[in-house]
Protein backbone atom coordinates (compact mmCIF):
# COMPACT_ATOMS: atom_id res chain seq x y z
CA UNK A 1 25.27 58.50 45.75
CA UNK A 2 23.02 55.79 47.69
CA UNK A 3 19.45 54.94 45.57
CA UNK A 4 16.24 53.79 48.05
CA UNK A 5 16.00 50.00 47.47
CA UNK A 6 11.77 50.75 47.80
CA UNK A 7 11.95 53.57 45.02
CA UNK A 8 14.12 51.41 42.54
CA UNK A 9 11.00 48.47 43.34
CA UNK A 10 8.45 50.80 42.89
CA UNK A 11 10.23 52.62 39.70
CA UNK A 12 10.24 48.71 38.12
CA UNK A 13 6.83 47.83 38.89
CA UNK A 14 5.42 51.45 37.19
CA UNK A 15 7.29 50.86 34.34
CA UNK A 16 6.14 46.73 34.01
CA UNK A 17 2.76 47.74 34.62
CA UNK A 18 1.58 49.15 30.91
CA UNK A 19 2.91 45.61 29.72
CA UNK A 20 1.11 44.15 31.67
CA UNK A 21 -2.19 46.10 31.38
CA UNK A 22 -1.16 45.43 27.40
CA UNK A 23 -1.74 41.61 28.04
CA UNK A 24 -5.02 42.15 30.13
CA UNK A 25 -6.37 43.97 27.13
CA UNK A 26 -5.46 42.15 24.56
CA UNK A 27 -8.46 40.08 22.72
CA UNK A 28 -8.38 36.47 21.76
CA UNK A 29 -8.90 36.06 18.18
CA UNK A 30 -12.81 35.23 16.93
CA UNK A 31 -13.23 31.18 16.59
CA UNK A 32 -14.63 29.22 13.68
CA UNK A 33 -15.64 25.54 14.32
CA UNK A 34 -15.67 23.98 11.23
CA UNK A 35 -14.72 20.38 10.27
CA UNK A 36 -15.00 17.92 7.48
CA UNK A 37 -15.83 14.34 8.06
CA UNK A 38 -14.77 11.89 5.97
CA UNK A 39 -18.16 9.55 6.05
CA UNK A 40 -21.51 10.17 8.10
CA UNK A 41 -22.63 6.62 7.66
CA UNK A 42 -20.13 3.71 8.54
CA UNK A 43 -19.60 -0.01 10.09
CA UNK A 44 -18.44 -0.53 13.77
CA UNK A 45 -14.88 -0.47 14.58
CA UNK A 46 -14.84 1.44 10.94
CA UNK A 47 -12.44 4.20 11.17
CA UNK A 48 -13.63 8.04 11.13
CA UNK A 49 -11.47 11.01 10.04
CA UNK A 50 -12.01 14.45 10.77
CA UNK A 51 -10.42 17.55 9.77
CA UNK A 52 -10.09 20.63 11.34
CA UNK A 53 -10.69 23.38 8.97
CA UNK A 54 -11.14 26.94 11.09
CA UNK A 55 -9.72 29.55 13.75
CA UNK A 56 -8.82 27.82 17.38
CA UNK A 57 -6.06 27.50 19.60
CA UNK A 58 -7.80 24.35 21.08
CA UNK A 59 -9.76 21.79 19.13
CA UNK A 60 -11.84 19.62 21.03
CA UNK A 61 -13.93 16.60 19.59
CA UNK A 62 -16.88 14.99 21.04
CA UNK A 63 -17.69 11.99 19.68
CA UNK A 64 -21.34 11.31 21.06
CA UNK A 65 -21.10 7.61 22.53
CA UNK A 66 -20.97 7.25 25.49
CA UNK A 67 -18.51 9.16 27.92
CA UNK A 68 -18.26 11.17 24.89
CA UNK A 69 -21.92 13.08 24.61
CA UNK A 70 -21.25 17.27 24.61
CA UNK A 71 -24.69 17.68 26.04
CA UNK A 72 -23.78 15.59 29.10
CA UNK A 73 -20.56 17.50 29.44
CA UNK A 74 -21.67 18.51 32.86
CA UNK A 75 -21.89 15.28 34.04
CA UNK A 76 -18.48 14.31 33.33
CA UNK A 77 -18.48 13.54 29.60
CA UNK A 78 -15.59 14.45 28.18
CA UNK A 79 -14.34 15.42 24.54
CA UNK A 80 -10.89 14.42 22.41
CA UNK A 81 -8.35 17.00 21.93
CA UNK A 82 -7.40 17.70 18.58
CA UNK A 83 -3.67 17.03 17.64
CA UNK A 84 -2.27 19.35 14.38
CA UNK A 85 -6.12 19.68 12.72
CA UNK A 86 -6.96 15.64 12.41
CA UNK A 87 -8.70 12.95 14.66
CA UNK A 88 -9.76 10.13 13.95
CA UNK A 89 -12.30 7.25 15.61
CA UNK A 90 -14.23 3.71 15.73
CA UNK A 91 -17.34 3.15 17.48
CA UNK A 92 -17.95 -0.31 18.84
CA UNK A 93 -21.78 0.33 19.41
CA UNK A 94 -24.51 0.43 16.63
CA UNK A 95 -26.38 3.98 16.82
CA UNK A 96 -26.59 7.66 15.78
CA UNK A 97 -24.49 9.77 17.36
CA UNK A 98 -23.87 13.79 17.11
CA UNK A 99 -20.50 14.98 16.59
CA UNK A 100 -19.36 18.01 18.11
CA UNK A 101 -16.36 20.27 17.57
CA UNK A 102 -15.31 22.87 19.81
CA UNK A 103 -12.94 25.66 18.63
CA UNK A 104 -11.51 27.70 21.43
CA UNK A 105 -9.41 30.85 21.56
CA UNK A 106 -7.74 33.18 24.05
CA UNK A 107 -5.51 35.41 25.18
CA UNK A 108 -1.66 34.73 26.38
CA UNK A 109 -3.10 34.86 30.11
CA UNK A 110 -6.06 33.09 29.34
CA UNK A 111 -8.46 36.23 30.78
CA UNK A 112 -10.56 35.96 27.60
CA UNK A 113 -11.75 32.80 26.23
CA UNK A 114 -13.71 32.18 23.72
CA UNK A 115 -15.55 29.24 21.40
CA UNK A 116 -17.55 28.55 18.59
CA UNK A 117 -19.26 25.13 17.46
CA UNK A 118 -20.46 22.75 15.37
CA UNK A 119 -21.42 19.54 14.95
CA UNK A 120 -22.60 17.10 12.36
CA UNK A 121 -24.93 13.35 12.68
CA UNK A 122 -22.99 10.05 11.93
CA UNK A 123 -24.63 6.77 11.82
CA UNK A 124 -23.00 3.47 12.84
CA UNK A 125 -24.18 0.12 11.88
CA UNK A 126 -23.60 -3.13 13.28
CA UNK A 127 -23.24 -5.58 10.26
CA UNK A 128 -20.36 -7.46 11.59
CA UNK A 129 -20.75 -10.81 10.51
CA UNK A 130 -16.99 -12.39 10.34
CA UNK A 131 -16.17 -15.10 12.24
CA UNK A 132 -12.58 -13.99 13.05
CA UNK A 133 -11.50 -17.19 14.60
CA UNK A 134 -13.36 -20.54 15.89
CA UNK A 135 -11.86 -23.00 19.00
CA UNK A 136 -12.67 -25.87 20.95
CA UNK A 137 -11.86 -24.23 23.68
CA UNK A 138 -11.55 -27.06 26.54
CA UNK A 139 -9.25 -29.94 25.36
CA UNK A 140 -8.03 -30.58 28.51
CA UNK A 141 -5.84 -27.72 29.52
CA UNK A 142 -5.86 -26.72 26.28
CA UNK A 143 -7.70 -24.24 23.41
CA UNK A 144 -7.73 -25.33 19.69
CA UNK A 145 -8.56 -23.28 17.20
CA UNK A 146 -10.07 -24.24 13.39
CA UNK A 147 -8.52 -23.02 10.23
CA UNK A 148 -10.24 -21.15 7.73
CA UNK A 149 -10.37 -23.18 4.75
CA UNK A 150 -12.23 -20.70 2.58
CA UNK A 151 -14.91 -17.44 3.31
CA UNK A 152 -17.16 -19.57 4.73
CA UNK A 153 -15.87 -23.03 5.55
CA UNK A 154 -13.68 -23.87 8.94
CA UNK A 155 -12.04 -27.36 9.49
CA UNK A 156 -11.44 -28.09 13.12
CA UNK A 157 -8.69 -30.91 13.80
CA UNK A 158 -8.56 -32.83 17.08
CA UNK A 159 -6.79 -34.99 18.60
CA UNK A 160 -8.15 -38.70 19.78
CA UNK A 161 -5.73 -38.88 22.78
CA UNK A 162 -3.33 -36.39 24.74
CA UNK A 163 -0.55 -36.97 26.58
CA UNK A 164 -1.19 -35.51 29.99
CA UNK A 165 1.34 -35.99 33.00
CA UNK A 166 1.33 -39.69 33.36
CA UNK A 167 -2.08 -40.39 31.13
CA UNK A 168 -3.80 -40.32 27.98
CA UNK A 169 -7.35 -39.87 27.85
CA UNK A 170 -9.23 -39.82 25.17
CA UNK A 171 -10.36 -36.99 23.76
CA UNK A 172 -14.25 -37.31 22.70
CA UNK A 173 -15.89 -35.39 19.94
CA UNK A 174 -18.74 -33.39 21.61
CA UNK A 175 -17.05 -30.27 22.74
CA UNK A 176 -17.76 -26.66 23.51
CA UNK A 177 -17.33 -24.17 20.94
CA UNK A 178 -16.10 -20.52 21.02
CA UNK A 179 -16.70 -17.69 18.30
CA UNK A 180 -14.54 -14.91 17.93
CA UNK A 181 -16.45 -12.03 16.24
CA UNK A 182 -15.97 -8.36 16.50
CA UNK A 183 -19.51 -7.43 17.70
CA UNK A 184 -21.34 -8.45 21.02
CA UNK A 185 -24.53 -7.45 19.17
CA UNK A 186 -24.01 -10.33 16.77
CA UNK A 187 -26.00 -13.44 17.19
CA UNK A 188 -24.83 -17.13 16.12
CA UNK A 189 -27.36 -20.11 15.25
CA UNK A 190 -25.22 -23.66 15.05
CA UNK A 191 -27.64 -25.98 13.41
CA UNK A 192 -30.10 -23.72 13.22
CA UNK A 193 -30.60 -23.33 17.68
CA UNK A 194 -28.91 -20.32 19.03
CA UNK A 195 -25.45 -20.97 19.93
CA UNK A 196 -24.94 -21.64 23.61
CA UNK A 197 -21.14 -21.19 25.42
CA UNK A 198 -22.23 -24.49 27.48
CA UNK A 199 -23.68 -26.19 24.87
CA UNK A 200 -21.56 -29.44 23.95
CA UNK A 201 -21.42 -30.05 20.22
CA UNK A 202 -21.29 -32.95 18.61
CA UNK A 203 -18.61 -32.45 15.79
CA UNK A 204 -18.56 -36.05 14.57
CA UNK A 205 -21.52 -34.64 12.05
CA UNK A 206 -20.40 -31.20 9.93
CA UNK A 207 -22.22 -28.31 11.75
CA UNK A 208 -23.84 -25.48 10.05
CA UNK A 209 -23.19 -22.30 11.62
CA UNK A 210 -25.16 -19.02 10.80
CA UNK A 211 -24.10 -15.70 11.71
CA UNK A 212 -26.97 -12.84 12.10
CA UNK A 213 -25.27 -9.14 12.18
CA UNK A 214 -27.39 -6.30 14.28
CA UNK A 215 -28.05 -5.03 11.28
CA UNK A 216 -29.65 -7.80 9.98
CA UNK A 217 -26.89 -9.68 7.59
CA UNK A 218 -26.77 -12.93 7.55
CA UNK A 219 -23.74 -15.12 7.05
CA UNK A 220 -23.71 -19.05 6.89
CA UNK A 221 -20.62 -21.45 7.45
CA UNK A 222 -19.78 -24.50 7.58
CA UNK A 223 -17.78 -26.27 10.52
CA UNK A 224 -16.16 -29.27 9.27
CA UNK A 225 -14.03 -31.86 12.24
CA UNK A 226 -10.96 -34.12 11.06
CA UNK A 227 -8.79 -36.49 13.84
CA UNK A 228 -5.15 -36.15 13.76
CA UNK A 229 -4.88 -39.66 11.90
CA UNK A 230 -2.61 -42.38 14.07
CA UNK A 231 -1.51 -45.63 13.75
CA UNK A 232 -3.82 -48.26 15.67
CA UNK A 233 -0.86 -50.46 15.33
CA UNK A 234 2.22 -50.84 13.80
CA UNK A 235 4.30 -54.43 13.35
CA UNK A 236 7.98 -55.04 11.57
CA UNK A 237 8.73 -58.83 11.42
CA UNK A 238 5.79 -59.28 13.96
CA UNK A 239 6.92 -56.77 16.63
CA UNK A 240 4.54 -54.43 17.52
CA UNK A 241 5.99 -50.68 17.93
CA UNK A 242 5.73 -48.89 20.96
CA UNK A 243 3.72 -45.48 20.73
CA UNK A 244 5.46 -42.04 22.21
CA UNK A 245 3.09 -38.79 22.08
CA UNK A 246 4.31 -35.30 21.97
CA UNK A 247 2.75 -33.21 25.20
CA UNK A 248 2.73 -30.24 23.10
CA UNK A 249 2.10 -31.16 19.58
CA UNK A 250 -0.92 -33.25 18.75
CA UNK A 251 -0.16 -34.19 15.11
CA UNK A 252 3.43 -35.80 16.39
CA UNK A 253 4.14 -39.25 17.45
CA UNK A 254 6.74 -41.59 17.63
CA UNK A 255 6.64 -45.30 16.76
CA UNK A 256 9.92 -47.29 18.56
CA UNK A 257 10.31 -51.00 17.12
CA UNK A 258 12.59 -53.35 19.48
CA UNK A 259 14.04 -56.00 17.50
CA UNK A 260 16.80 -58.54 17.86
CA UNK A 261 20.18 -57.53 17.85
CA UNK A 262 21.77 -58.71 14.27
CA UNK A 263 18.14 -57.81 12.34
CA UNK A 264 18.47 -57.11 8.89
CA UNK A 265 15.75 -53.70 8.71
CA UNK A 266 17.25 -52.59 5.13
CA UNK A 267 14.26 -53.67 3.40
CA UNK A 268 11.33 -54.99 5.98
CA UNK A 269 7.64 -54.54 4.72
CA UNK A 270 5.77 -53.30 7.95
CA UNK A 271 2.10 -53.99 8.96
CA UNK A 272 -0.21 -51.24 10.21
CA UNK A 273 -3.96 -50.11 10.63
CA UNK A 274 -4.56 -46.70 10.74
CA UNK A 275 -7.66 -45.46 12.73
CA UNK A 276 -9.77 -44.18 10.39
CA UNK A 277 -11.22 -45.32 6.95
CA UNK A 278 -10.87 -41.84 5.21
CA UNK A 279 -6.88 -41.72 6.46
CA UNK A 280 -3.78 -42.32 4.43
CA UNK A 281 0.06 -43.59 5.15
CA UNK A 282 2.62 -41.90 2.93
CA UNK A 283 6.16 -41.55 2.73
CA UNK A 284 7.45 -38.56 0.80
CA UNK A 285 4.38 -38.32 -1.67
CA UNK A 286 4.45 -42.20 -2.26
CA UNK A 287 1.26 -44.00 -0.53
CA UNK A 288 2.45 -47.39 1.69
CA UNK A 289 0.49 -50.37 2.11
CA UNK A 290 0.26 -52.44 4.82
CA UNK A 291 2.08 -55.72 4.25
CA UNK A 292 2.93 -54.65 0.86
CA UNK A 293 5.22 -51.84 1.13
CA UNK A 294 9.00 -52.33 1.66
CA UNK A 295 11.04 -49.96 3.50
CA UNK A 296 14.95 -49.09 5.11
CA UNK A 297 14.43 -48.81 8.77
CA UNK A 298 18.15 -48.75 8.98
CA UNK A 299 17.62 -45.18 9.75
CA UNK A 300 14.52 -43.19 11.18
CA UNK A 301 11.89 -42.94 8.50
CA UNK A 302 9.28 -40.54 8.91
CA UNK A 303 5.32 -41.00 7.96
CA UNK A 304 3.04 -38.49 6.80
CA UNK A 305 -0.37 -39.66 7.99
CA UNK A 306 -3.56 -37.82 6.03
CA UNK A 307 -7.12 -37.53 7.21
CA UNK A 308 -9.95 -36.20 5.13
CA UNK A 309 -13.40 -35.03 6.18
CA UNK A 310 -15.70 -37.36 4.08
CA UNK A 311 -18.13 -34.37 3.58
CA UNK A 312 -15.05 -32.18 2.26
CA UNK A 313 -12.21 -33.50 0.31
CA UNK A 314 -9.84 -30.09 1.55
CA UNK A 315 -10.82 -30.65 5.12
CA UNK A 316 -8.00 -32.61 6.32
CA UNK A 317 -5.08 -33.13 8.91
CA UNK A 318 -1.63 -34.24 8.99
CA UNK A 319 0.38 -36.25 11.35
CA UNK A 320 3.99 -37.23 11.18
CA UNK A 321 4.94 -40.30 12.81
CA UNK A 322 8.60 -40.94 12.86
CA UNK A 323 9.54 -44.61 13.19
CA UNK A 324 12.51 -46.08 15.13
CA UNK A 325 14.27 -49.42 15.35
CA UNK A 326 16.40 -50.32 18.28
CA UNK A 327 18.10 -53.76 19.02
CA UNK A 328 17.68 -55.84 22.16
């Protein structure tokens, strides 16, 4: 017997059709918005959690800053999906800001959507007042950066001359300074005149930095400045050393002595100056003295040079100096 292709089509569709009418009627469950923040009041770039804890298929978040604000959501503001019930956020502005969650249900084709809010206040403040890091930042073609000796004091070292391509200019102490803090709103006050990007500083002197949060905090450092120490000059039996500088590492020099071939250097007694009055020549832990000091220069010995800020005995910087003999 031969079926009509059109009747078996038709006989399909009446009998998909009550499943699908099933679909188009069924509801989408009744939302509940409800969520529970972790803190209403907290610090920029301070993390917020929020739980979901109600009926939804979707969970959206808006977080009120800006891009984020539900009552501009017709002017392209958007809101934060929620991932499994939890969401969490920073703000990086100072302000009050409403929090909205959206709880949205619906049906498998969608026909029949519904939502449900809430939404809750949260208050940001701005009392950033960290000085995450401190530079110099134009040595040359270079940025140096302090060290953080304690909460509250920095010690910048510098070097007095760079080796650049075929030169070595000196490096002076008045130099620009750069503040790395997590806030624009923050302001900064070096020796008591609002801090300037331009402004050249003149770090010879210890400078007093204070740091003034949005929120009205107020944080005071100190900025202390110590020269990679050197040798100004550095004799064995009269010969004055030749003076190699690392490109790349400003607390690294080498000191090559040329003396005649057949020189006993087992135990000479070298003369040197040292550039500063508050810096130090030791080998090992043991201090050397010009002119006083024996030493093997059979092999390489290495110097540790130490510099020390006079206004702040753990303000200091190193420099190794290794010393070479060769024979004409």
């Amino acid at each position: 017997m031969k079926f009509n292709k059109s009747i078996i089509r038709l006989s399909a569709l009446l009998l998909l059709a009550p499943f699908i009418a099933a679909c188009d009627d069924d509801e989408a469950a009744t939302p509940h918005a409800g969520m529970v923040v972790d803190k209403t009041e907290l610090g920029i770039n301070e993390t917020m959690t929020i739980n979901f804890e109600g009926v939804a298929d979707q969970v959206a978040i808006y977080t009120g800053d800006e891009s984020h604000n539900y009552e501009l959501r017709s002017e392209s503001n958007t809101g934060f999906v929620v991932n499994k019930g939890l969401f969490t956020y920073s703000y990086s502005a100072p302000g009050t800001y409403k929090v909205v969650c959206i709880a949205s249900t619906y049906n498998d084709l969608a026909v029949d959507l519904r939502q449900d809010t809430c939404s809750v206040w949260v208050r940001v403040i701005d009392d950033e007042t960290e000085i995450r890091q401190l530079s110099c930042p134009q040595i040359l073609y270079d940025e140096v950066y302090a060290d953080a000796l304690n909460a509250s004091d920095w010690v910048m070292r510098l070097p007095r001359k760079v080796k650049y391509r075929n030169a070595t200019p000196t490096i002076s102490l008045t130099q620009r300074l750069r503040f790395y803090i997590d806030s624009d709103s923050t302001q900064v006050y070096v020796g008591g005149e609002p801090y300037g990007t331009t402004t050249r500083y003149d770090l010879s002197q210890t400078q007093d930095i204070t740091v003034v949060s949005h929120f009205g905090t107020i944080r005071d450092y100190k900025l202390y400045t110590v020269q990679y120490p050197e040798f100004d000059e550095f004799r064995v039996n009269g010969v004055e050393g030749e003076l190699d500088r690392s490109e790349f590492d400003y607390s690294a020099f080498t000191y090559t002595v040329t003396l005649p071939a057949g020189t006993d250097v087992s135990n000479v007694v070298p003369e040197f100056t040292l550039t500063g009055t508050n810096e130090r020549a030791y080998i090992g832990d043991v201090e050397q003295t010009s002119g006083v000091s024996a030493v093997d220069l059979s092999q390489p010995v290495t110097y540790k040079l130490v510099g020390v800020s006079p206004d702040n005995a753990e303000a200091t910087a190193e420099s190794t100096i290794t010393v070479n003999v060769n024979f004409e």
